[in-house]
N, C-alpha and C. Protein backbone atom coordinates (compact mmCIF):
# COMPACT_ATOMS: atom_id res chain seq x y z
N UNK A 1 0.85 -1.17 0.00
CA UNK A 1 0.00 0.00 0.00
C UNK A 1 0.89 1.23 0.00
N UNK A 2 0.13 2.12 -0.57
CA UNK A 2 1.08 3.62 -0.55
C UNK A 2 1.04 4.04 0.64
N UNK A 3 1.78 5.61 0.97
CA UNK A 3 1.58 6.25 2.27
C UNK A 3 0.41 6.76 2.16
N UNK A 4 -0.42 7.24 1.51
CA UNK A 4 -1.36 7.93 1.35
C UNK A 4 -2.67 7.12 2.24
N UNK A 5 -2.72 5.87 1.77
CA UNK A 5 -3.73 4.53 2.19
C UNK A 5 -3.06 4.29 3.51
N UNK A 6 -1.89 4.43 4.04
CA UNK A 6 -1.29 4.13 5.16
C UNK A 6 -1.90 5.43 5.97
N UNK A 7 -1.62 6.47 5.77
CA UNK A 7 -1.97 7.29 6.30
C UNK A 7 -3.53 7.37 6.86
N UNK A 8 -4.26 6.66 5.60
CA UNK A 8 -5.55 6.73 5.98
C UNK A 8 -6.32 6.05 6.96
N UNK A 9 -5.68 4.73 6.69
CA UNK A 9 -5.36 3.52 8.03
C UNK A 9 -5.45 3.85 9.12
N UNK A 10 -4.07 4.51 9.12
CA UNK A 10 -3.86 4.61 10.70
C UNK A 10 -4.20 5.77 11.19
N UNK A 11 -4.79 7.09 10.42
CA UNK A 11 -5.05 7.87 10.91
C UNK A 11 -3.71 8.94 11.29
N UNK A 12 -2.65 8.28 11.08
CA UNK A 12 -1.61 9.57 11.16
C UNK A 12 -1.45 10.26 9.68
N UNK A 13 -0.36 11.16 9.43
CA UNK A 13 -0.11 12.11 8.14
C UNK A 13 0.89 11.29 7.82
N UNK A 14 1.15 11.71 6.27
CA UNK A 14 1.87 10.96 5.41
C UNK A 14 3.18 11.66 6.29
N UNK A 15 3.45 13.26 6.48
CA UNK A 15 4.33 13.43 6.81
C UNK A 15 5.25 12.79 8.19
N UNK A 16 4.42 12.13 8.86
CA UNK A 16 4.49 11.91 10.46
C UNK A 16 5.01 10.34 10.19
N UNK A 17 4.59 9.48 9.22
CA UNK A 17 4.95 8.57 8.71
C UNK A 17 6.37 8.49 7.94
N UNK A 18 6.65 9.31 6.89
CA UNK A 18 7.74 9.60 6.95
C UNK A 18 9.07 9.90 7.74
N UNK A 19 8.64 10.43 8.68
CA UNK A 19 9.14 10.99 10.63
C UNK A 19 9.78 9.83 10.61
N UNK A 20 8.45 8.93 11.09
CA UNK A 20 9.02 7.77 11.55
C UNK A 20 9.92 6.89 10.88
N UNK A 21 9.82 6.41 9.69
CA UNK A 21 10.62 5.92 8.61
C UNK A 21 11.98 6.64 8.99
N UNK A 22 12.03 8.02 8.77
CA UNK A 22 13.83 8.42 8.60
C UNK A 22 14.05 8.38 9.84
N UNK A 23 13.42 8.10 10.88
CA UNK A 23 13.91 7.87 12.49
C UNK A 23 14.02 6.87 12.74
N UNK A 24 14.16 5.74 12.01
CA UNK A 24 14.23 4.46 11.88
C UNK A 24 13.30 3.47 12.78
N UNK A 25 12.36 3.99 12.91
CA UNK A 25 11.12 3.16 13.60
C UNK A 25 10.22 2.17 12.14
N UNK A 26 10.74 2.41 11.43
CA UNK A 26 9.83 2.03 10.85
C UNK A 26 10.79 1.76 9.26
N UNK A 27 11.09 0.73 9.07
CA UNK A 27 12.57 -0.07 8.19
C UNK A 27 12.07 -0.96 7.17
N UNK A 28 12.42 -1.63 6.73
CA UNK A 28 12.33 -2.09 5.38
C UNK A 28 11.02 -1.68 4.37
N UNK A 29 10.73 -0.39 4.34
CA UNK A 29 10.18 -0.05 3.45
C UNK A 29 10.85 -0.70 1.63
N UNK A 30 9.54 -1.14 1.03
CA UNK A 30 9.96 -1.39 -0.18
C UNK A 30 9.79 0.25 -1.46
N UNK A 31 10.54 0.22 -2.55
CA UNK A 31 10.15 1.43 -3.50
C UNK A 31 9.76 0.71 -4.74
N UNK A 32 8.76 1.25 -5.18
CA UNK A 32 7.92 0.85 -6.33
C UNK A 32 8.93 1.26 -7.79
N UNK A 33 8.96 0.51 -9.01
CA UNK A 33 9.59 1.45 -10.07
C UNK A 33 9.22 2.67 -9.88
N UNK A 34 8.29 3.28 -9.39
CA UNK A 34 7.64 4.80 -9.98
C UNK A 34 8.64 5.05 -8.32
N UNK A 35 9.30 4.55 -7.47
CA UNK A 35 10.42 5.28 -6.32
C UNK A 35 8.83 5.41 -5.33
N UNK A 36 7.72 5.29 -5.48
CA UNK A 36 7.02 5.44 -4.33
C UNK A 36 7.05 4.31 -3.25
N UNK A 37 7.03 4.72 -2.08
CA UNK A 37 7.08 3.82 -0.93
C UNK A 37 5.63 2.84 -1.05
N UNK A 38 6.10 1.40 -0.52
CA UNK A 38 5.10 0.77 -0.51
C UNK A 38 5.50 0.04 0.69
N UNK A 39 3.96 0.32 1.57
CA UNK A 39 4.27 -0.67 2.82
C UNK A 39 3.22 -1.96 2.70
N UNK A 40 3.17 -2.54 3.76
CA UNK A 40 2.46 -3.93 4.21
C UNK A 40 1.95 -3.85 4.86
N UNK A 41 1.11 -4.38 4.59
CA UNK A 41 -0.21 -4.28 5.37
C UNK A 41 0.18 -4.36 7.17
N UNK A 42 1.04 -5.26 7.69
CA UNK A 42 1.90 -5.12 8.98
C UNK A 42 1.95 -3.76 9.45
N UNK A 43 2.17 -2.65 8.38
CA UNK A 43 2.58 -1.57 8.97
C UNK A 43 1.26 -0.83 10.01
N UNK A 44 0.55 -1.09 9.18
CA UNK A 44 -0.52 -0.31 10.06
C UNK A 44 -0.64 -0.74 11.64
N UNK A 45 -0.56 -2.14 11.92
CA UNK A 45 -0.27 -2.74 13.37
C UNK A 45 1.02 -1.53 13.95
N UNK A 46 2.07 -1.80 13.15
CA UNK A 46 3.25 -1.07 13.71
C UNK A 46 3.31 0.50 14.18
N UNK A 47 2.36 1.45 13.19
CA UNK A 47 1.93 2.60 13.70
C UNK A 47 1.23 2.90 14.76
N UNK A 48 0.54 1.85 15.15
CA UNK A 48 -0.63 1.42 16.48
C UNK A 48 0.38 1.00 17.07
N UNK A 49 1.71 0.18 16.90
CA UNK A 49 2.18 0.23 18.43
C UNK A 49 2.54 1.62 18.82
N UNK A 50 3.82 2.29 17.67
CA UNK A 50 4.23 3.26 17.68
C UNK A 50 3.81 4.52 18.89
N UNK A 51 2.48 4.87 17.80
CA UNK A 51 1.62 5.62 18.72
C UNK A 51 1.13 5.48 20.29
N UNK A 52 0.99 4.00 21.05
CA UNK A 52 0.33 3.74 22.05
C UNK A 52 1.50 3.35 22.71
N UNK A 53 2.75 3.79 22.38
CA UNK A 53 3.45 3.73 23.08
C UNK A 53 3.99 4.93 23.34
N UNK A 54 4.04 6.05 22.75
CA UNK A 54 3.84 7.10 22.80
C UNK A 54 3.38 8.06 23.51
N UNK A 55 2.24 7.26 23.48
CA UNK A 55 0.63 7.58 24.69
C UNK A 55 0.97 7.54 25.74
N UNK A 56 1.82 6.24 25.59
CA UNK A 56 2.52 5.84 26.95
C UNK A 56 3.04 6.45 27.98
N UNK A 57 4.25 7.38 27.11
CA UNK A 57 5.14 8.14 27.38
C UNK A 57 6.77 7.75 27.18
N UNK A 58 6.74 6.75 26.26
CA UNK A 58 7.95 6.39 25.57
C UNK A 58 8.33 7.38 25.01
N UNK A 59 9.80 7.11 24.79
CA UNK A 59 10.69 8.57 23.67
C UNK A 59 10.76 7.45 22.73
N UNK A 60 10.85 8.21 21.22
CA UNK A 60 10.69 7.59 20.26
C UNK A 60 12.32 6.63 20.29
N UNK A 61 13.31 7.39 20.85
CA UNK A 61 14.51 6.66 21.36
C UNK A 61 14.28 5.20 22.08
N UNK A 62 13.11 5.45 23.03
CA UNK A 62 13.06 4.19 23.66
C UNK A 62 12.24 3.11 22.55
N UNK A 63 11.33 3.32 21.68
CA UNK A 63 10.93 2.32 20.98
C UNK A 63 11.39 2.20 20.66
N UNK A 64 12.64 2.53 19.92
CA UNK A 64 13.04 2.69 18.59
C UNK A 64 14.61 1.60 19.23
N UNK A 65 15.11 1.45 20.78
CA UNK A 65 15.39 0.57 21.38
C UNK A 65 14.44 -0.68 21.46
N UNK A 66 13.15 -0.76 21.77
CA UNK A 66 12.38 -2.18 21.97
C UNK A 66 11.86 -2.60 20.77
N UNK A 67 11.79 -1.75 19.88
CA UNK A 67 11.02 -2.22 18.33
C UNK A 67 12.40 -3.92 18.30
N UNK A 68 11.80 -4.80 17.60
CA UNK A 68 12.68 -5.60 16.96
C UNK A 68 12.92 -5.18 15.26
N UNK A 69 14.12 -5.64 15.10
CA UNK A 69 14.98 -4.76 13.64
C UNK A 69 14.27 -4.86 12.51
N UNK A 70 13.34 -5.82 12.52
CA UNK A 70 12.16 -6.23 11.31
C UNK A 70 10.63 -6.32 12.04
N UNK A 71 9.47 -5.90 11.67
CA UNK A 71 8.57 -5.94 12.44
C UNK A 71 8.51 -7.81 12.39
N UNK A 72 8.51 -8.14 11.67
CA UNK A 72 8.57 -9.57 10.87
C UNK A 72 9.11 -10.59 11.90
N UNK A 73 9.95 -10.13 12.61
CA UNK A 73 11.37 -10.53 13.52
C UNK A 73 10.35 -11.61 13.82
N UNK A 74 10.70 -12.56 14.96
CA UNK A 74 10.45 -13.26 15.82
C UNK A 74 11.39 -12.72 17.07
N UNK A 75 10.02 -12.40 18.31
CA UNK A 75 10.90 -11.94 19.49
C UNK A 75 11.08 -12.71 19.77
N UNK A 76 12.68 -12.53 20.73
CA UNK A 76 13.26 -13.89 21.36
C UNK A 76 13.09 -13.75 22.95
N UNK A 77 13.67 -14.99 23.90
CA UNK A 77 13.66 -14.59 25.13
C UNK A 77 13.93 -13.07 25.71
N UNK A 78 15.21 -12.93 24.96
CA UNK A 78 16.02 -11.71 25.68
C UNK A 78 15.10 -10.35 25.54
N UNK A 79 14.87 -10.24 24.21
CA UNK A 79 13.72 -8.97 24.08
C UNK A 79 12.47 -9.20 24.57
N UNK A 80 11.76 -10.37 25.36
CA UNK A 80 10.76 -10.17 25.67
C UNK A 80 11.09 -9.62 26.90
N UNK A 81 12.18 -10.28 27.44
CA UNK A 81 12.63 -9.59 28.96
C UNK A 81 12.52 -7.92 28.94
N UNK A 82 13.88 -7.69 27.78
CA UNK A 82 13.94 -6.45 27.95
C UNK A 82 12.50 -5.20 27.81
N UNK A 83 11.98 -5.74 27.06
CA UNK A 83 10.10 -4.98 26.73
C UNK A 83 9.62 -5.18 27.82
N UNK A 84 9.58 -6.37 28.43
CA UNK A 84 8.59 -6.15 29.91
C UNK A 84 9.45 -5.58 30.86
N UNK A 85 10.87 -5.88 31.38
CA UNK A 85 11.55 -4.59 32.23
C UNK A 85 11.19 -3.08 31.63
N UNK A 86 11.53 -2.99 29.99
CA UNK A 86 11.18 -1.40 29.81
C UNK A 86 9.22 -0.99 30.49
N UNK A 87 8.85 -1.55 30.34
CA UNK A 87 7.33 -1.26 30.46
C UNK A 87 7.01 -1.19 32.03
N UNK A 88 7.93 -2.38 32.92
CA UNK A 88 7.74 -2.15 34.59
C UNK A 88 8.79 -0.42 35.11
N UNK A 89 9.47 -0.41 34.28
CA UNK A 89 10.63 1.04 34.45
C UNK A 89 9.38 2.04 33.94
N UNK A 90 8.72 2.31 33.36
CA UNK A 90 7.73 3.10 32.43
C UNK A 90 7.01 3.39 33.61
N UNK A 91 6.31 2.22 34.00
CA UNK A 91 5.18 2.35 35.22
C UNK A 91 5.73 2.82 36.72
N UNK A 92 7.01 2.04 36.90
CA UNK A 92 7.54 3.01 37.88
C UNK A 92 7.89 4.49 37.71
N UNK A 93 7.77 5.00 36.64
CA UNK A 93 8.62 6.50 36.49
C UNK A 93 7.06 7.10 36.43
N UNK A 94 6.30 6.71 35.94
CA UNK A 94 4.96 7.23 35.74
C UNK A 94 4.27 7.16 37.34
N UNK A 95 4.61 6.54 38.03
CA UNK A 95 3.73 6.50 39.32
C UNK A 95 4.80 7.81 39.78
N UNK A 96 6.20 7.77 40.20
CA UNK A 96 6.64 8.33 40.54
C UNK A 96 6.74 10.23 40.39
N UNK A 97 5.96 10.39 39.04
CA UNK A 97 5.32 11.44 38.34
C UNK A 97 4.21 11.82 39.58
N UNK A 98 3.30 10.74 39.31
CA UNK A 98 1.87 10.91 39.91
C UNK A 98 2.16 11.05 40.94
N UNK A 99 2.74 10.46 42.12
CA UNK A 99 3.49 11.30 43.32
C UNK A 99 3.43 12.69 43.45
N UNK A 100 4.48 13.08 42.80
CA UNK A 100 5.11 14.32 42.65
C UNK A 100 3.97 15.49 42.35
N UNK A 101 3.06 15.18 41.40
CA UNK A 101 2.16 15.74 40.72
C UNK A 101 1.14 16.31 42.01
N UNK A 102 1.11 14.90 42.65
CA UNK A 102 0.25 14.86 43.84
C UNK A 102 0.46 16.29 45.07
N UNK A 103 1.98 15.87 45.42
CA UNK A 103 2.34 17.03 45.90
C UNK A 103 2.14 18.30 45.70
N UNK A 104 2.33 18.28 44.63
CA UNK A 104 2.73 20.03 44.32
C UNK A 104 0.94 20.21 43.48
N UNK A 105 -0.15 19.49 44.08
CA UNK A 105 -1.39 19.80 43.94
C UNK A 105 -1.58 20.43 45.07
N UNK A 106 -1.19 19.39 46.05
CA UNK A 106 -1.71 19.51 47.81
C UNK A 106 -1.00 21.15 47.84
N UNK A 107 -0.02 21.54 47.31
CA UNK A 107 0.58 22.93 47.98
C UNK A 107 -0.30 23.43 47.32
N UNK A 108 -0.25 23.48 45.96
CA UNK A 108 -1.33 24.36 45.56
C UNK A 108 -2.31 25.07 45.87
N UNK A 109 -3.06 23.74 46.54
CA UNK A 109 -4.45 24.01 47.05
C UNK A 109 -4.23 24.69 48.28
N UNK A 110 -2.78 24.25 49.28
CA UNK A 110 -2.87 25.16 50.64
C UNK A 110 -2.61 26.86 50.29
N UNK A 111 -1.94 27.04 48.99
CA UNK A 111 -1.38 28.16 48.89
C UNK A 111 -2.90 28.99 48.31
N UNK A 112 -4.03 29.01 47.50
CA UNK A 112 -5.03 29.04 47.04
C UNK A 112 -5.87 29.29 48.59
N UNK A 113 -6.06 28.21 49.21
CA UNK A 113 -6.78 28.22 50.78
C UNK A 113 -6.04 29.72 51.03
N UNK A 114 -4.68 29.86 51.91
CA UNK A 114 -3.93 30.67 52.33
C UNK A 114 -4.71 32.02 51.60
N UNK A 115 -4.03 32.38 50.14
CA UNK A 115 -4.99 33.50 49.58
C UNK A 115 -6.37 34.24 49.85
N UNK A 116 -7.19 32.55 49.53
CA UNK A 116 -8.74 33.06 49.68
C UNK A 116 -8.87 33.59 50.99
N UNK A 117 -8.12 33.18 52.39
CA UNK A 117 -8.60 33.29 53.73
C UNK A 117 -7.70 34.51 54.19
N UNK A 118 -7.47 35.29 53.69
CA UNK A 118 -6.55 36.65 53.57
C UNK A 118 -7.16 37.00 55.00
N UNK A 119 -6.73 37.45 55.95
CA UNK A 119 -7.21 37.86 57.57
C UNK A 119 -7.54 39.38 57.08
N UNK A 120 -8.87 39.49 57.69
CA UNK A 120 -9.26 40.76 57.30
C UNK A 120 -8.87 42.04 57.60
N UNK A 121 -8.40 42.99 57.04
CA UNK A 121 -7.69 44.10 57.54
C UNK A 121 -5.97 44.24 56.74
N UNK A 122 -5.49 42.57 56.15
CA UNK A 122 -4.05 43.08 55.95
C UNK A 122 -4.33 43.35 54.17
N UNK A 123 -3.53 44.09 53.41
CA UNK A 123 -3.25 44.49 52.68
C UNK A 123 -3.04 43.35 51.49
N UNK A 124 -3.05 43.55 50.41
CA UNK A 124 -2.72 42.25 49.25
C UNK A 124 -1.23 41.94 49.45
N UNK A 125 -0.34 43.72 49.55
CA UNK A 125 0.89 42.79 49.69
C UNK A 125 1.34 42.09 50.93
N UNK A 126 0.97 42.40 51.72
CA UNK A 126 0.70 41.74 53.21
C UNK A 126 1.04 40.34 52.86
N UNK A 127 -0.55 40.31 52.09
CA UNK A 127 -0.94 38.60 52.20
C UNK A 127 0.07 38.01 51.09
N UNK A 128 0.70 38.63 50.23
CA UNK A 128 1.23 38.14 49.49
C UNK A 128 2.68 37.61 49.96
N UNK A 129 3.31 38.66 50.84
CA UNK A 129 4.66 37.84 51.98
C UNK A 129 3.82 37.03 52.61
N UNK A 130 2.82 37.12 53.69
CA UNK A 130 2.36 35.74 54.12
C UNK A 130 2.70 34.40 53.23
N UNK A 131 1.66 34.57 52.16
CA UNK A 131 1.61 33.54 51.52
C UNK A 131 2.90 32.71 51.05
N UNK A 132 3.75 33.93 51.00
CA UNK A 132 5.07 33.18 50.25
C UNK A 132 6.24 32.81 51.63
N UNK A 133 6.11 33.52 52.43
CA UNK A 133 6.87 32.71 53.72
C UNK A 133 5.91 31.65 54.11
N UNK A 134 4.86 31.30 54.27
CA UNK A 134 4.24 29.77 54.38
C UNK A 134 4.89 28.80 53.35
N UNK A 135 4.81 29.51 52.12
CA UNK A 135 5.09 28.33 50.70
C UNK A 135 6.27 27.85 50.90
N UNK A 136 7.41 28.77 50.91
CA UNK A 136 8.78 28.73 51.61
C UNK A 136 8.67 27.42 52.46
N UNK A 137 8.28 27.77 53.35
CA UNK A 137 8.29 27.19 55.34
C UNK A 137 7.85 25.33 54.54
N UNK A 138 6.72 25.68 53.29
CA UNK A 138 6.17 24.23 53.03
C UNK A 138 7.16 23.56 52.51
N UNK A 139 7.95 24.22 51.16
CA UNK A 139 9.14 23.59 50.29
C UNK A 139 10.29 23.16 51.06
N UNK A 140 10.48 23.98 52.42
CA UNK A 140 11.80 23.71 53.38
C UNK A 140 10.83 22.24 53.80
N UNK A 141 10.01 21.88 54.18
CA UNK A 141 10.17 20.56 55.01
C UNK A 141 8.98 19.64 54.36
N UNK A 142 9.00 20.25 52.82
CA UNK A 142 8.48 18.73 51.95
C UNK A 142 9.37 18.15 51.41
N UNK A 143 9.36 17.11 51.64
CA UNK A 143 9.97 15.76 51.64
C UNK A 143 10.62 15.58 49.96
N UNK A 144 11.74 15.43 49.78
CA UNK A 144 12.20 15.33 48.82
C UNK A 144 12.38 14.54 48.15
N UNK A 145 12.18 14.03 46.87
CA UNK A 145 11.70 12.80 46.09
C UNK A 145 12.56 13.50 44.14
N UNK A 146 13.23 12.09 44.65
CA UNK A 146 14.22 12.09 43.31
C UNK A 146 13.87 12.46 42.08
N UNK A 147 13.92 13.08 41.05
CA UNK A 147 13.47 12.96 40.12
C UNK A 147 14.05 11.98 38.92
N UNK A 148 13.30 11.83 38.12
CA UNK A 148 12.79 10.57 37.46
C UNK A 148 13.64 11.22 35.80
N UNK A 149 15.19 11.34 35.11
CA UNK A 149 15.68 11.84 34.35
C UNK A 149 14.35 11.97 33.04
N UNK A 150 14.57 12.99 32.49
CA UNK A 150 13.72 13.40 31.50
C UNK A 150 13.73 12.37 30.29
N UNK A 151 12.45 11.82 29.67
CA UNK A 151 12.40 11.35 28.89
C UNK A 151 12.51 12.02 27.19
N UNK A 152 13.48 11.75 26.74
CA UNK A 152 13.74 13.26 25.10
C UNK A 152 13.03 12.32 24.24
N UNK A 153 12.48 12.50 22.91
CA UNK A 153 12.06 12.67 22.06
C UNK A 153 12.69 12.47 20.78
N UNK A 154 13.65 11.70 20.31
CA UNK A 154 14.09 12.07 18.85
C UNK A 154 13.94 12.53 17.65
């Protein structure tokens, strides 16, 4: 099939398909005499992983590590290991997010409370050192939690 029908498939752009191709996610493309790309019907599965791994929060670096070198491949022991360690590392970095996320909701909301409940009589900028020596006082003795190195994008 062309990119055009691929595109239509899967719902991504011819250009985004291309992306992937010269980012090497996406390999043994065949060329037609007329030099147009022709994929297999396989591919469309492969854009659906692509994408939902994506979703995930994979870097195209990291699929582009778990993809096997032919979609065609047969996975072996070793890569099934390594795909299910990458996917338990995924879920740990993603909870470890949701943590974090968690936190810096809870301040939020105390710093928001703090605002709305301004003691009647002091001034905005008043409340505004209040607010920020509390936030201070909160960041000095919340609990510090590693961060999780940034996932890039290729």
């Amino acid at each position: 099939m062309r990119i055009g029908e691929l595109a239509a498939r899967s719902g991504l752009t011819a250009s985004r398909i291309r992306f992937y191709e010269a980012s090497g996610l996406i390999s043994a493309v065949e060329r037609g005499a007329n030099n147009y790309r022709e994929y297999t019907p396989d591919a469309v599965l492969l854009l659906e992983i692509i994408t939902s791994a994506q979703n995930a929060g994979f870097s195209l670096q990291e699929i582009r590590r778990l993809m096997p070198p032919r979609f065609d491949a047969k996975f072996d022991a070793s890569h099934h290991d390594e795909l299910v360690g990458a996917l338990k590392r995924k879920v740990a970095e993603i909870e470890a997010l949701r943590e974090r996320l968690a936190e810096s909701l809870e301040r939020l909301h105390g710093i928001i409370d703090t605002i709305e409940n301004r003691p009647e009589g002091l001034s905005c900028g008043d409340n505004a050192k209040r607010v920020m020596t509390r936030f201070r006082k909160q960041g000095a003795s919340a609990p510090k939690t590693r961060r999780a190195p940034r996932a890039r994008s290729s």
